[in-house]
C-alpha atoms as a PDB file:
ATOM      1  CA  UNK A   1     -16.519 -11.443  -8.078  1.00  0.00           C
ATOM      2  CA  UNK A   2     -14.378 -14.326  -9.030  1.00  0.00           C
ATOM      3  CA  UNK A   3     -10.548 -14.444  -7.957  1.00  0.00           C
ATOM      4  CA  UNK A   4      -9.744 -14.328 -11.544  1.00  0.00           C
ATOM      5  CA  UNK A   5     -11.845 -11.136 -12.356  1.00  0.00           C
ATOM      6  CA  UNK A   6     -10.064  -9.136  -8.550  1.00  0.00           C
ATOM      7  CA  UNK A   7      -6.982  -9.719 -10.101  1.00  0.00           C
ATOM      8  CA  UNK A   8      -7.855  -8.677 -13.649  1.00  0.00           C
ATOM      9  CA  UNK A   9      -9.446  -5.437 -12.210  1.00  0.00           C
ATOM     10  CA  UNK A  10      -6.082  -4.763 -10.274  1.00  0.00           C
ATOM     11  CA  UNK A  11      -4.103  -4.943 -13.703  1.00  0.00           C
ATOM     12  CA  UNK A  12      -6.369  -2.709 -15.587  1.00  0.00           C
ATOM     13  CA  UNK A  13      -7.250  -0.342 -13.002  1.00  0.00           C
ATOM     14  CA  UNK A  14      -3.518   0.035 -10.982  1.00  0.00           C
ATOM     15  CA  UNK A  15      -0.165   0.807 -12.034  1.00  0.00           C
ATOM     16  CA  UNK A  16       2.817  -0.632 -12.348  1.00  0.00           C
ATOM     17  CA  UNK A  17       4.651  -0.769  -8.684  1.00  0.00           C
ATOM     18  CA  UNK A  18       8.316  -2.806  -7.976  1.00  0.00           C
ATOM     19  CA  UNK A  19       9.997  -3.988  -4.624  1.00  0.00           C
ATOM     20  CA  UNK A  20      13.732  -4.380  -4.588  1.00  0.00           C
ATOM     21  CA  UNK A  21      14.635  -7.574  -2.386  1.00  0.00           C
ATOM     22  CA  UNK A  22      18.397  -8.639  -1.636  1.00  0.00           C
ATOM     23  CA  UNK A  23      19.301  -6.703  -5.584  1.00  0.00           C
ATOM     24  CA  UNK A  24      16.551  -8.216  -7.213  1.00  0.00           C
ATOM     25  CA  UNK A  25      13.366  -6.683  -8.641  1.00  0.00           C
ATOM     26  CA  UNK A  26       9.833  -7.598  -8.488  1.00  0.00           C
ATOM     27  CA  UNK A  27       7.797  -5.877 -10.894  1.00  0.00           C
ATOM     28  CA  UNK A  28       3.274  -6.385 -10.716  1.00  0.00           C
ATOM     29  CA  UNK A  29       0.718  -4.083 -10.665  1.00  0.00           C
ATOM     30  CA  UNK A  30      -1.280  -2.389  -8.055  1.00  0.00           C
ATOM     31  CA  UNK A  31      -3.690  -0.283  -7.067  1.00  0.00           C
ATOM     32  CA  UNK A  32      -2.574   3.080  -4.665  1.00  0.00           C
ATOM     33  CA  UNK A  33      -4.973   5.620  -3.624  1.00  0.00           C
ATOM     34  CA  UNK A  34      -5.515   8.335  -1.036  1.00  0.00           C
ATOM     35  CA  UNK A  35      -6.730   7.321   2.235  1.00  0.00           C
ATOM     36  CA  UNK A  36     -10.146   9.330   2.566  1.00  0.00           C
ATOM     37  CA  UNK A  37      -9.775  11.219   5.822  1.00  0.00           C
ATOM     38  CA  UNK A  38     -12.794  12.766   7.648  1.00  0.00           C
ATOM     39  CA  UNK A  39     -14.207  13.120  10.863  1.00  0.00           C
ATOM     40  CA  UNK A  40     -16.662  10.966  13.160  1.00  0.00           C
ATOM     41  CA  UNK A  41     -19.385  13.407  12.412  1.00  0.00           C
ATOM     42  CA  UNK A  42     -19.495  12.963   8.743  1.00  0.00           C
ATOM     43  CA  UNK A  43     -18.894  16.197   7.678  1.00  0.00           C
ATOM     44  CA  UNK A  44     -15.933  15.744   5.418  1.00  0.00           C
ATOM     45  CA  UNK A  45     -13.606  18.277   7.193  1.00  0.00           C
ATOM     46  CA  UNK A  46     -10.036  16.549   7.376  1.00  0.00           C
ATOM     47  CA  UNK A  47      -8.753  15.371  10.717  1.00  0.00           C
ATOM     48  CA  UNK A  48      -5.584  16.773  11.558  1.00  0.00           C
ATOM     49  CA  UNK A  49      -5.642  15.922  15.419  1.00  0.00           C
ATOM     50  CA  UNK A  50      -6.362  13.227  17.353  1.00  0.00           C
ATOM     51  CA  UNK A  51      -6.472  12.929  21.215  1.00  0.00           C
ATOM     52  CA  UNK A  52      -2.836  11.004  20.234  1.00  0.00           C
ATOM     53  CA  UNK A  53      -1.284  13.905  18.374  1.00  0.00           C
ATOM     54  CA  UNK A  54      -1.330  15.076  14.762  1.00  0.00           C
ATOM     55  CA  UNK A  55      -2.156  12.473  12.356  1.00  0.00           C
ATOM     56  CA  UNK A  56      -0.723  12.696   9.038  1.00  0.00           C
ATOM     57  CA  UNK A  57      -3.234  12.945   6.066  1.00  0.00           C
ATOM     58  CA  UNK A  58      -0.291  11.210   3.960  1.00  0.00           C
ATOM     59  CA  UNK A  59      -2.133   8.053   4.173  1.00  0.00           C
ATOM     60  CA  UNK A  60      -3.061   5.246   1.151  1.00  0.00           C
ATOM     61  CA  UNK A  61      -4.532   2.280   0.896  1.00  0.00           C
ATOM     62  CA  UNK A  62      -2.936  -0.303  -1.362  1.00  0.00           C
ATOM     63  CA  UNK A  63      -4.576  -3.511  -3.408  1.00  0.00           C
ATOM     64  CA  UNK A  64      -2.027  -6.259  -5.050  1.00  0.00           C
ATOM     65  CA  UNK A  65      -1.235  -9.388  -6.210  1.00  0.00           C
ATOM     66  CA  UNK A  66      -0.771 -12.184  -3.513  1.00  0.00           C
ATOM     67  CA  UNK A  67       1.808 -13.341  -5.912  1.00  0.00           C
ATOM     68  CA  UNK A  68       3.871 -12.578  -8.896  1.00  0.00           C
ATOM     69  CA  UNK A  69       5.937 -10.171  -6.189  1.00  0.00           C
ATOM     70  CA  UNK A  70       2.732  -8.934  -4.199  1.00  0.00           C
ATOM     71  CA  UNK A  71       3.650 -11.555  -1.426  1.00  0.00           C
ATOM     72  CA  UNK A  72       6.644  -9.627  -0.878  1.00  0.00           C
ATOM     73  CA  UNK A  73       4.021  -6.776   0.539  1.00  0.00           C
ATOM     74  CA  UNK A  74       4.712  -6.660   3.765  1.00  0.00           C
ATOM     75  CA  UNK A  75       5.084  -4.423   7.036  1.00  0.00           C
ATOM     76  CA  UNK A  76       8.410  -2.348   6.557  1.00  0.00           C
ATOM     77  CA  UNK A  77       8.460  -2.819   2.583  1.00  0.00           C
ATOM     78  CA  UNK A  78       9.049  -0.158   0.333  1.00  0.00           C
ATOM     79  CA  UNK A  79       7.049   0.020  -2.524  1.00  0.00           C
ATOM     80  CA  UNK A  80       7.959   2.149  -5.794  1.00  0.00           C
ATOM     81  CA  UNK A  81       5.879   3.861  -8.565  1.00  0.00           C
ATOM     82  CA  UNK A  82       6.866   5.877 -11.564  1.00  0.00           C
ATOM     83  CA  UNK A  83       6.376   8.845  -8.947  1.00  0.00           C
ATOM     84  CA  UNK A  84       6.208   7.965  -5.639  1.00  0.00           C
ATOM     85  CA  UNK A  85       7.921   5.741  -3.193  1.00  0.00           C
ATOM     86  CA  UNK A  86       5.509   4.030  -0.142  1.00  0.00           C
ATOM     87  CA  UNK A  87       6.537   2.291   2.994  1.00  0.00           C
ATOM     88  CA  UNK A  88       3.767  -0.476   4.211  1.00  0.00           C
ATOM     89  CA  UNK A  89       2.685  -0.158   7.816  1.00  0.00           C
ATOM     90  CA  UNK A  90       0.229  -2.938   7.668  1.00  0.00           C
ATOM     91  CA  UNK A  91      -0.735  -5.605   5.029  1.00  0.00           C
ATOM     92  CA  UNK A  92      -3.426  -8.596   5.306  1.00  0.00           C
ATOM     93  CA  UNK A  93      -4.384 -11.001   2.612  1.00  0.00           C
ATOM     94  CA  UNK A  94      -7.716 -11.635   1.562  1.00  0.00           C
ATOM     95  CA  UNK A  95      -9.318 -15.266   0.529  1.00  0.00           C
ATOM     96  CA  UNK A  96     -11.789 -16.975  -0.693  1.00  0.00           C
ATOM     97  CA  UNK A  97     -12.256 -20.375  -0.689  1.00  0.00           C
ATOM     98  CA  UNK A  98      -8.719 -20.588   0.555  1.00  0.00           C
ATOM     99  CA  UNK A  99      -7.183 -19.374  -2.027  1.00  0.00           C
ATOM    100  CA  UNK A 100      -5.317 -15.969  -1.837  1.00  0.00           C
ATOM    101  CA  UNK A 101      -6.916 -13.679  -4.006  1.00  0.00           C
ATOM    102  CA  UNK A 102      -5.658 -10.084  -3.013  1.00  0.00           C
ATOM    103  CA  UNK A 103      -3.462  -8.054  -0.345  1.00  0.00           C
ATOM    104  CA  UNK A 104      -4.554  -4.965   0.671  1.00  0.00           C
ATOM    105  CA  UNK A 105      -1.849  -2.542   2.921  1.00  0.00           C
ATOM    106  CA  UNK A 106      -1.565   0.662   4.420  1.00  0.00           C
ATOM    107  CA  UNK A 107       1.106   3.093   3.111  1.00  0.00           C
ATOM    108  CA  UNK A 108       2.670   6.270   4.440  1.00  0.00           C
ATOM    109  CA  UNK A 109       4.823   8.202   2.116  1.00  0.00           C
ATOM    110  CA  UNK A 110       8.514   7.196   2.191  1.00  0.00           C
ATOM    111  CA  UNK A 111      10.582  10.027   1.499  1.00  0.00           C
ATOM    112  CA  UNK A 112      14.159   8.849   1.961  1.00  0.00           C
ATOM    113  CA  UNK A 113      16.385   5.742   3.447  1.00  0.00           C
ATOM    114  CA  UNK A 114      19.551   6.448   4.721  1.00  0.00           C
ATOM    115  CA  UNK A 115      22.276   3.519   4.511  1.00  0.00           C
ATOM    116  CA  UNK A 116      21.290   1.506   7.796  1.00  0.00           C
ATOM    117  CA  UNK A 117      18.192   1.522   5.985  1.00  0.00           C
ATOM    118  CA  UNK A 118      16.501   3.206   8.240  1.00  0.00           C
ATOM    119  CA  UNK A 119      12.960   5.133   6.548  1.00  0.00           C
ATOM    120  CA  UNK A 120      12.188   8.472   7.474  1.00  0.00           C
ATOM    121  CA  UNK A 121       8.778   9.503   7.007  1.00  0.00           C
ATOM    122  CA  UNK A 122       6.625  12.746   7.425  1.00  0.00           C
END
């Protein structure tokens, strides 16, 4: 698949997603879907404890833009949707033949920010 056709298939297939940055607002699309959780065995029964704690099944997987706003994606951003609003744990960008043709990201449910901007999430 051709750099041209990933980003096509992230217009058509995600939805529109914005970043506010210092007052200003980036509008692209993306693509935001539920992190599939199951266990090591295979069986498809959620994990809801690790040998860490309680892992939260809140967890998504994003695909962007590495432009056009989508290089704003990064580790502490919050990410909005006509329903939802998504703080990035981790984001890497993909290329090919050096060119920058996606980001992909973790997200985790960001439910409110206080005015130290602090993020509280479940």
């Amino acid at each position: 698949m051709t750099p041209a056709a990933l980003r096509g298939a992230i217009e058509r297939c995600g939805e529109p997603v914005r970043i506010v940055r210092d007052g200003e607002v980036f509008s692209f699309f993306a693509c935001i879907q539920p992190r599939p959780h199951t266990n090591q065995l295979g069986t498809g029964e959620p994990v809801l404890h690790s040998r860490f704690g309680r892992e939260d099944p809140r967890q998504f997987y994003y695909y962007g833009p590495p432009d056009g706003g989508g290089e704003l994606v990064e580790s502490g951003t919050i990410l909005e949707t006509a329903t939802a609003r998504y703080l990035v744990v981790t984001c890497h960008e993909f290329r090919f033949r050096g060119e920058a043709v996606y980001r992909w990201a973790s997200l985790k449910p960001a439910d409110q920010e206080v005015d130290d901007g602090t993020v509280f999430i479940h």
